[in-house]
N, C-alpha and C. Protein backbone atom coordinates (compact mmCIF):
# COMPACT_ATOMS: atom_id res chain seq x y z
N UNK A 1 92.94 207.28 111.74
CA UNK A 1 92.89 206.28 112.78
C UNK A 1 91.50 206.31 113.39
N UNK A 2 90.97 205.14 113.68
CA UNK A 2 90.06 204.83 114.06
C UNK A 2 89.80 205.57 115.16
N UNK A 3 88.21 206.27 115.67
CA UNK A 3 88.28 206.83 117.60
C UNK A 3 88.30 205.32 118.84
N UNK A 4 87.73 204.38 118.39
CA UNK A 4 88.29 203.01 119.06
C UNK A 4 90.16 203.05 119.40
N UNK A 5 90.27 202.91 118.13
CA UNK A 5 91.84 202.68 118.06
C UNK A 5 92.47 203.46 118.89
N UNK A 6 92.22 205.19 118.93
CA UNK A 6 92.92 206.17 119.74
C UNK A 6 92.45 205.47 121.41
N UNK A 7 91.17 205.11 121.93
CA UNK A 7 91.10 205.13 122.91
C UNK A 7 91.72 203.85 123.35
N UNK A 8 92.34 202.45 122.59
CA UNK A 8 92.77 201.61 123.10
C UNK A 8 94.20 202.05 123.53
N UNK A 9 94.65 203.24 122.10
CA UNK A 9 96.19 203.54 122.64
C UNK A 9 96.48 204.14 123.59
N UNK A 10 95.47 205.17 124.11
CA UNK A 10 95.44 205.81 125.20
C UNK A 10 94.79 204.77 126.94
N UNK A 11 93.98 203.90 126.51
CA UNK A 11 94.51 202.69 127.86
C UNK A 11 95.61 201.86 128.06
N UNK A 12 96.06 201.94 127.06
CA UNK A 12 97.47 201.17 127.25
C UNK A 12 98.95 202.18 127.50
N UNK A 13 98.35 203.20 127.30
CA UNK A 13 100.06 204.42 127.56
C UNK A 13 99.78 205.24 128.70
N UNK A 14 98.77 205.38 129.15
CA UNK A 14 98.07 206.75 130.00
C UNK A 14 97.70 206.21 130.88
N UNK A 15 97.44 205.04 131.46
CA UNK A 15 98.12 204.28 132.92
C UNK A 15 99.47 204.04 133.12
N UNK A 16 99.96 203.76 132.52
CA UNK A 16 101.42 203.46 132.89
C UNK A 16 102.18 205.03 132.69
N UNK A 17 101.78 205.90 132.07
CA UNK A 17 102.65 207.53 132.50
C UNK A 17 102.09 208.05 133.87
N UNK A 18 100.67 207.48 134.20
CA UNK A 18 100.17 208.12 135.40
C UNK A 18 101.07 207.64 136.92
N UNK A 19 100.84 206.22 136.18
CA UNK A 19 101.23 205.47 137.69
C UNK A 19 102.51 205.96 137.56
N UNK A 20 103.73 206.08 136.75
CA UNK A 20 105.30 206.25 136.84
C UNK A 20 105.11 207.78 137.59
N UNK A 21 104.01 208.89 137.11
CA UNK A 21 104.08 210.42 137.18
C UNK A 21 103.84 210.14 139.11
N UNK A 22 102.69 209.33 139.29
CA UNK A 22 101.92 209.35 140.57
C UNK A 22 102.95 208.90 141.65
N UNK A 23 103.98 208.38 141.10
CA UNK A 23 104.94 207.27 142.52
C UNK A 23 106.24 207.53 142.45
N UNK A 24 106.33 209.34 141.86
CA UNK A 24 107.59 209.97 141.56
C UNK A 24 108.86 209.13 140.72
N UNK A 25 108.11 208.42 139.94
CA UNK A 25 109.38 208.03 139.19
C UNK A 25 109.60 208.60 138.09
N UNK A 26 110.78 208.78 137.36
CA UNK A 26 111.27 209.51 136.15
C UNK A 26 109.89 209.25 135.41
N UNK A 27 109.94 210.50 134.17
CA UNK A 27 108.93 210.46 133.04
C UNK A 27 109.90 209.66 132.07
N UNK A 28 108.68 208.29 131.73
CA UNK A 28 108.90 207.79 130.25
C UNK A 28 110.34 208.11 129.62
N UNK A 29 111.55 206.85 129.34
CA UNK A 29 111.79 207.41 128.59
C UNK A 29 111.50 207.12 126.90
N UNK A 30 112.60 207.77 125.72
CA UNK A 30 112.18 207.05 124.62
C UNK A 30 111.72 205.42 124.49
N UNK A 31 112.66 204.92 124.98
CA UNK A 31 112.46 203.98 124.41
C UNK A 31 111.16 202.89 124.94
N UNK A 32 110.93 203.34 126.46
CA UNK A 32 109.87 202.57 127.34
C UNK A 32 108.81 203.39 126.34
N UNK A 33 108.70 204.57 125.96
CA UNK A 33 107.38 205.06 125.51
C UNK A 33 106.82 204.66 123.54
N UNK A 34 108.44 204.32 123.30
CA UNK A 34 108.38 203.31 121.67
C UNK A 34 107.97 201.98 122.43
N UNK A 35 107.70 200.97 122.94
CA UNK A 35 107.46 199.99 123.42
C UNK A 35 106.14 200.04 123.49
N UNK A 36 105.40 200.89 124.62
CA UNK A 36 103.77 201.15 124.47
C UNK A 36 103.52 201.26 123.38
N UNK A 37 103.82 202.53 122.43
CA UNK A 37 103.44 202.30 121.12
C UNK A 37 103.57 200.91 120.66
N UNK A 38 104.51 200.32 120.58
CA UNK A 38 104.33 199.12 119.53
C UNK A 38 103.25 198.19 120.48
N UNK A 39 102.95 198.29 121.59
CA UNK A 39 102.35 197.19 122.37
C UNK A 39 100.94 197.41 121.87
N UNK A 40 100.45 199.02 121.92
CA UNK A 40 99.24 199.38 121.09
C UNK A 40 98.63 199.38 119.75
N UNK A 41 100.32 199.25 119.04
CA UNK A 41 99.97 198.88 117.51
C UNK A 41 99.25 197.16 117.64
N UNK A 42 99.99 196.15 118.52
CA UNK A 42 99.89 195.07 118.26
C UNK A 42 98.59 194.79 118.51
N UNK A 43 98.01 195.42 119.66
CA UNK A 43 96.84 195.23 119.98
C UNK A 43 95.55 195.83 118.97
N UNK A 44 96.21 197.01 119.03
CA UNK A 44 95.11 197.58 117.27
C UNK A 44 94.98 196.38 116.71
N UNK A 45 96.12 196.13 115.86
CA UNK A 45 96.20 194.77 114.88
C UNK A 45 95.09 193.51 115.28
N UNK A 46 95.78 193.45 116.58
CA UNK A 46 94.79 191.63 117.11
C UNK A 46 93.33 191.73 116.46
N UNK A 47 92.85 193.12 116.95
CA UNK A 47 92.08 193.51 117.56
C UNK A 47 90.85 193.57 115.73
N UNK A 48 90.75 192.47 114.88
CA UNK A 48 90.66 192.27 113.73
C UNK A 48 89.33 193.07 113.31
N UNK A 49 88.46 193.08 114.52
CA UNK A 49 86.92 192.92 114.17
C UNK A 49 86.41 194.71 115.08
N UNK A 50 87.61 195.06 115.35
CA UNK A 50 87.45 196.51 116.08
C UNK A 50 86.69 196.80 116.88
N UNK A 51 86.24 195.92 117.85
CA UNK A 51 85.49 196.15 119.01
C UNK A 51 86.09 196.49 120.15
N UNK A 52 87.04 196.95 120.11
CA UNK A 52 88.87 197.24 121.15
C UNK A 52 88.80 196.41 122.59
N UNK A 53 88.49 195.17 121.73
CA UNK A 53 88.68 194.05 122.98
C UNK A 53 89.41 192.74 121.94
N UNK A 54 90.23 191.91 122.51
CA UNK A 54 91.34 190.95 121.67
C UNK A 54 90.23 189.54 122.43
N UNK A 55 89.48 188.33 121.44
CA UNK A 55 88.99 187.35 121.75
C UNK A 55 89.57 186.18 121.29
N UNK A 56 89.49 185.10 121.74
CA UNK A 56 90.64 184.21 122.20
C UNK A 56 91.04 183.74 120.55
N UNK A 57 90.19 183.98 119.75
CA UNK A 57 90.63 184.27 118.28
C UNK A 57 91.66 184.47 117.91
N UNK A 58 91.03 186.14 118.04
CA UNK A 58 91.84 186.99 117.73
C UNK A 58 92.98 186.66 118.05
N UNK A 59 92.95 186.44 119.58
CA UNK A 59 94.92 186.58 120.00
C UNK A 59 95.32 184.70 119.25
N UNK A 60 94.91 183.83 118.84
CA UNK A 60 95.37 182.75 118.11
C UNK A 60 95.90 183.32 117.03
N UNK A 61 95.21 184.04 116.24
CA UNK A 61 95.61 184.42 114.93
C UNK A 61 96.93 185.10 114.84
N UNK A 62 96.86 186.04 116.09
CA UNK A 62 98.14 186.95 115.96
C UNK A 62 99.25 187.37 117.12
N UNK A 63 98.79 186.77 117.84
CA UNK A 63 99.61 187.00 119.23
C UNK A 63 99.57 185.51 120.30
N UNK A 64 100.21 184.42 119.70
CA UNK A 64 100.37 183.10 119.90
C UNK A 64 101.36 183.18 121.99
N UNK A 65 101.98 183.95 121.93
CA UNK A 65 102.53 184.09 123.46
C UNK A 65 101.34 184.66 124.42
N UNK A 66 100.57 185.93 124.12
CA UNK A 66 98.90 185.82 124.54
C UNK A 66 98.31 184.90 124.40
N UNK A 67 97.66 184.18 123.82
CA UNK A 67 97.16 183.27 123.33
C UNK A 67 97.05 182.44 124.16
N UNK A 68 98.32 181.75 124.73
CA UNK A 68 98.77 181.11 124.94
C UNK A 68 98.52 180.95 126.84
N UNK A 69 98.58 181.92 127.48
CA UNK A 69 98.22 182.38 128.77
C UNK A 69 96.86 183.18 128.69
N UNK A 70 95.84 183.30 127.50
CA UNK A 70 94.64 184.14 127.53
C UNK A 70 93.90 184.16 128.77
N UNK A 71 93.38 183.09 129.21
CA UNK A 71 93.11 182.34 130.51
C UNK A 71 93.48 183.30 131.99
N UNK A 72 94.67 183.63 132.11
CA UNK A 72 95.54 183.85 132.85
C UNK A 72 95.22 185.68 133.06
N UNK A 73 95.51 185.90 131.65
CA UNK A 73 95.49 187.61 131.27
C UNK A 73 94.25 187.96 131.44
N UNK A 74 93.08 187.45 131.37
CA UNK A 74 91.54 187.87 130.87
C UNK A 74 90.99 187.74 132.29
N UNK A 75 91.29 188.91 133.37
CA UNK A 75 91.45 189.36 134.66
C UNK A 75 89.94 188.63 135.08
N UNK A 76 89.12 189.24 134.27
CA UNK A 76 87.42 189.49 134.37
C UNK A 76 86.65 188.02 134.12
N UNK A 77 87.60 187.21 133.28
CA UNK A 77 86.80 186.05 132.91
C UNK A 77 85.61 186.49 131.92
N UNK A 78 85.09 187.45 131.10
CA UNK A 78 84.66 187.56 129.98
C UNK A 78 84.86 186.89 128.54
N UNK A 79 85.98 186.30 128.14
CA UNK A 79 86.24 185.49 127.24
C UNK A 79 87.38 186.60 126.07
N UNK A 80 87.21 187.90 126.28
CA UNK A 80 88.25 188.80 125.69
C UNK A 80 89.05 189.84 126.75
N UNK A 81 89.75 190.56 125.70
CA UNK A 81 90.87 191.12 126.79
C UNK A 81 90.81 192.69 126.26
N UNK A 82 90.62 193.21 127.24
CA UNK A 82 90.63 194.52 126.86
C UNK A 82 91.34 195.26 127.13
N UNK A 83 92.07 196.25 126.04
CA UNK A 83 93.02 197.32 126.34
C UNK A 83 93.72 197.26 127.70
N UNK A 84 93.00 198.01 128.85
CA UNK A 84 93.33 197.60 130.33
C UNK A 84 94.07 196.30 130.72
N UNK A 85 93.66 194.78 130.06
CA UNK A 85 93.89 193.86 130.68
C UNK A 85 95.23 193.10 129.76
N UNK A 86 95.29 193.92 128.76
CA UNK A 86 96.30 193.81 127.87
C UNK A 86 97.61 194.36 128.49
N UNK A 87 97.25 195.73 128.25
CA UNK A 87 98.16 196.47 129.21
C UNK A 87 98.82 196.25 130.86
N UNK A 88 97.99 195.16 132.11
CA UNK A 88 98.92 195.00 132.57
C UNK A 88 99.66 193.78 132.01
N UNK A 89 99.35 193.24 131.24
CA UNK A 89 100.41 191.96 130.89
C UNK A 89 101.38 192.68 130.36
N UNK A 90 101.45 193.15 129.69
CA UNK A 90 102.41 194.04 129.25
C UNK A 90 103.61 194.84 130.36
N UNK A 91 102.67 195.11 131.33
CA UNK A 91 103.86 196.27 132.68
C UNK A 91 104.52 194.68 133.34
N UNK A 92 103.40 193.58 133.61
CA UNK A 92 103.67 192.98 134.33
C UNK A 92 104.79 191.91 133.61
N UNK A 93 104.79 191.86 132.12
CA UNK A 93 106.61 191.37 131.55
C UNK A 93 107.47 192.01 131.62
N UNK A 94 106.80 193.64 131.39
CA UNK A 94 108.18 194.54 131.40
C UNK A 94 109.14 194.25 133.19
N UNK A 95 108.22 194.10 133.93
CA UNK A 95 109.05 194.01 135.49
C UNK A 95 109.49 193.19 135.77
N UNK A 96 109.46 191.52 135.14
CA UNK A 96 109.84 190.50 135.03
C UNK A 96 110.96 190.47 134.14
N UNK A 97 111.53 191.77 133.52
CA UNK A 97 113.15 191.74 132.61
C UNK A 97 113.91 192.27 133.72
């Protein structure tokens, strides 16, 4: 695995164990912590050209529900989305189930 790749998986899992560890809520369970994983695989994937940022491309090609709100998600207004900005879209659907 790529050292990019490890550090995107680790912005996308290692905020969300901090903040749950930091505001006394239960640790992770399986299945919330299989979810990050797959949220980090997807983003690996987008992520075509390995610069561990997803550009409005990228998320056309492979992540059409991103894509779709890029605008919205891309906090910074830079034109890509990085790990971080991936990741709260991600907490911020999970709280919306």
């Amino acid at each position: 695995m790529r050292l990019l790749s490890l550090f995107a998986l680790a912005a996308l899992t290692w905020p969300l164990a901090a903040t749950a560890q930091s505001q006394g809520a239960p640790p992770l369970t399986d299945a919330q912590r299989e979810r990050l994983e797959q949220a980090a695989e997807r983003f690996r994937a987008a992520d075509t050209n390995h610069d561990g940022q997803i550009s409005r491309a990228e998320a056309n090609a492979s992540l059409p529900r991103i894509a779709k709100r890029f605008d919205q998600l891309d906090a910074n207004g830079d034109g890509q989305l990085s790990a971080e900005e991936f990741r709260a879209a991600m907490e911020r659907a999970r709280a919306q189930r």
